[in-house]
Protein backbone atom coordinates (compact mmCIF):
# COMPACT_ATOMS: atom_id res chain seq x y z
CA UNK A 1 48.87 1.15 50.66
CA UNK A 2 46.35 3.20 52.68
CA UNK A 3 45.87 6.47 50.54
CA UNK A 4 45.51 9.37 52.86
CA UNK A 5 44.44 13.19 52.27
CA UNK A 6 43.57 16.75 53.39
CA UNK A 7 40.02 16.30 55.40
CA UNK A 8 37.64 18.24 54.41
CA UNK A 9 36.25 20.83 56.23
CA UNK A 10 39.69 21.77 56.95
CA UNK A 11 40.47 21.87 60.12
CA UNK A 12 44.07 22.53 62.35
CA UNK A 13 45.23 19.72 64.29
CA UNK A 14 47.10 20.59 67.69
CA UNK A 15 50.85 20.60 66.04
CA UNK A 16 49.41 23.48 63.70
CA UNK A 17 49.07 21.19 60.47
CA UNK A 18 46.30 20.46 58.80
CA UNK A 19 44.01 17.38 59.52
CA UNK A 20 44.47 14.60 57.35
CA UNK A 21 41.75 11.56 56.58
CA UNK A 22 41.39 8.16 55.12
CA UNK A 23 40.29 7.82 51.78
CA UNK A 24 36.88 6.47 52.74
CA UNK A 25 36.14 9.76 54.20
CA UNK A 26 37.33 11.56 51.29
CA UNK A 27 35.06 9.92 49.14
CA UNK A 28 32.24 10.44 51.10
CA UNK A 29 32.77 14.00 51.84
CA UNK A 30 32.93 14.78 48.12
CA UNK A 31 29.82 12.74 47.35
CA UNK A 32 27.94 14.22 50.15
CA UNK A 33 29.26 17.86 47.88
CA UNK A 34 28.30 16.16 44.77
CA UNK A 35 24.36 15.06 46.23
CA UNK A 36 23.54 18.45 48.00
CA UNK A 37 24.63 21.23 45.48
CA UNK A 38 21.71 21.70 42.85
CA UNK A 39 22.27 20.99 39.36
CA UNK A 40 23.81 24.36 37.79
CA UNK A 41 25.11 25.41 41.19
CA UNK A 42 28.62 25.18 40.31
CA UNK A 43 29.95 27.92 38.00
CA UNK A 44 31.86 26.55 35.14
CA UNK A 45 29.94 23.28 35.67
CA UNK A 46 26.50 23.56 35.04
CA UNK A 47 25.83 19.52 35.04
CA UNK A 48 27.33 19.32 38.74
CA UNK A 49 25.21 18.35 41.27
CA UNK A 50 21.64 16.38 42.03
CA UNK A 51 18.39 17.35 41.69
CA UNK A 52 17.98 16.69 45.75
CA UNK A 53 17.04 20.24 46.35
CA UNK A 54 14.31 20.84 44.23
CA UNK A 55 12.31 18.49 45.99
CA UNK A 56 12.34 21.40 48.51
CA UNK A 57 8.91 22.72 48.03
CA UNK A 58 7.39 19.79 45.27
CA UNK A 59 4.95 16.65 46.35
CA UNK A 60 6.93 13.88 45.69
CA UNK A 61 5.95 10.61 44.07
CA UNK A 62 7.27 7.12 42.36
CA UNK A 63 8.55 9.05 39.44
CA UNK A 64 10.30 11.97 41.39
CA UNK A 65 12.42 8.69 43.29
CA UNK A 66 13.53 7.16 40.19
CA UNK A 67 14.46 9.91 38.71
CA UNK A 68 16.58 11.29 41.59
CA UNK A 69 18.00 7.73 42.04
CA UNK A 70 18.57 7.75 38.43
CA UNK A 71 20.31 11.29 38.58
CA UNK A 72 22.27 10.34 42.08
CA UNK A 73 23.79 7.07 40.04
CA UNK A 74 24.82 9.83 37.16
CA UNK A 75 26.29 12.43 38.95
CA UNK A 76 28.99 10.13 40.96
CA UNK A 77 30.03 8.27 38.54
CA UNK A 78 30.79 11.64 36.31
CA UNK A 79 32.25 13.40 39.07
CA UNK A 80 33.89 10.45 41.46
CA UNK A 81 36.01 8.38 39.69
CA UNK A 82 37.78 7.13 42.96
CA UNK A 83 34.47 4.89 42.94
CA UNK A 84 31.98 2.31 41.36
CA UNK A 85 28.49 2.53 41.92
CA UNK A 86 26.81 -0.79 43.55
CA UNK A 87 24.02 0.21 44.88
CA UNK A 88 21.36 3.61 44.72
CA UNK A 89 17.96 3.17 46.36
CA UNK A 90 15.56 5.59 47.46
CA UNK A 91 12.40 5.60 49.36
CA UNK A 92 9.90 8.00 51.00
CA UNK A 93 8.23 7.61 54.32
CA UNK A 94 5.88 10.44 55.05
CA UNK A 95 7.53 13.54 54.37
CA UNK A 96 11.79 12.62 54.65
CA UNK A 97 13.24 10.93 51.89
CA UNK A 98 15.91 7.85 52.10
CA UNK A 99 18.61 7.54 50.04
CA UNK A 100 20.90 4.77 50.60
CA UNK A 101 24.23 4.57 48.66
CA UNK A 102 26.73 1.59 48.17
CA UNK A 103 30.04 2.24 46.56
CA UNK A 104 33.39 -0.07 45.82
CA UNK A 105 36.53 2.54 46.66
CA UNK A 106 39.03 1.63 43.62
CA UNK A 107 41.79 1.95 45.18
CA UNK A 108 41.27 -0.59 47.83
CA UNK A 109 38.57 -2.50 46.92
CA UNK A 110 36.54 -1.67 49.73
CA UNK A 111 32.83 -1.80 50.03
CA UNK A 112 31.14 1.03 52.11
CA UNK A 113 27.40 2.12 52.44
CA UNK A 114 25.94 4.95 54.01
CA UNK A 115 22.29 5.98 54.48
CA UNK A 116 21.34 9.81 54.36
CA UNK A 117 17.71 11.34 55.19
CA UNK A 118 16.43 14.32 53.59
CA UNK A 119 13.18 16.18 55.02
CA UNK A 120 12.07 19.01 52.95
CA UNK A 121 11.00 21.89 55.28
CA UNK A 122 7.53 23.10 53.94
């Protein structure tokens, strides 16, 4: 059974209905929500969130990546259950930081892994 849902941003399709997705892209598009809000962001959920953007204007070192990989692990497996954690790594090169995520959807059983950058602007 392939689950299916509304995609999100929401956009029209020619027929006048709304676009719909594959699961996989559901899950990513909330986790991508999930990484880039800051912690406290959300109102009526002040644990939401990662602690991605205060790395905006902070030197970071060893610490600061285990800690966000730490707090990336945390955050989607309180606020995604559609998923199990595999895999959180993080490095920095210069000024961008790497975070590479790998997830099992539950549903199907499906591994995925994606790769985002992050470059704080100074």
């Amino acid at each position: 059974m392939e689950y299916r849902g509304l995609a999100v941003p929401v956009n029209k399709s020619n027929g006048g209905y709304f676009v719909s997705t594959y699961i996989e892209d559901l899950v990513w598009s909330s986790i991508l929500l999930i990484l880039f809000t800051p912690k406290g962001g959300m109102p009526g959920m002040r644990t939401f969130g990662t602690a991605i953007t205060d790395l905006l204007f902070e030197q970071v070192g060893y610490y600061d990546l285990a800690y966000l990989q730490m707090q990336v692990q945390i955050a989607i497996e309180k606020y995604e259950p559609r998923v199990t954690v595999k895999k959180v790594e993080t490095a920095k090169v210069q000024n961008t930081i790497y975070l590479t995520i790998g997830l099992i959807i539950k549903s199907n059983q499906q591994y995925s892994e994606k790769a985002f950058q992050y470059t704080p602007e100074f």
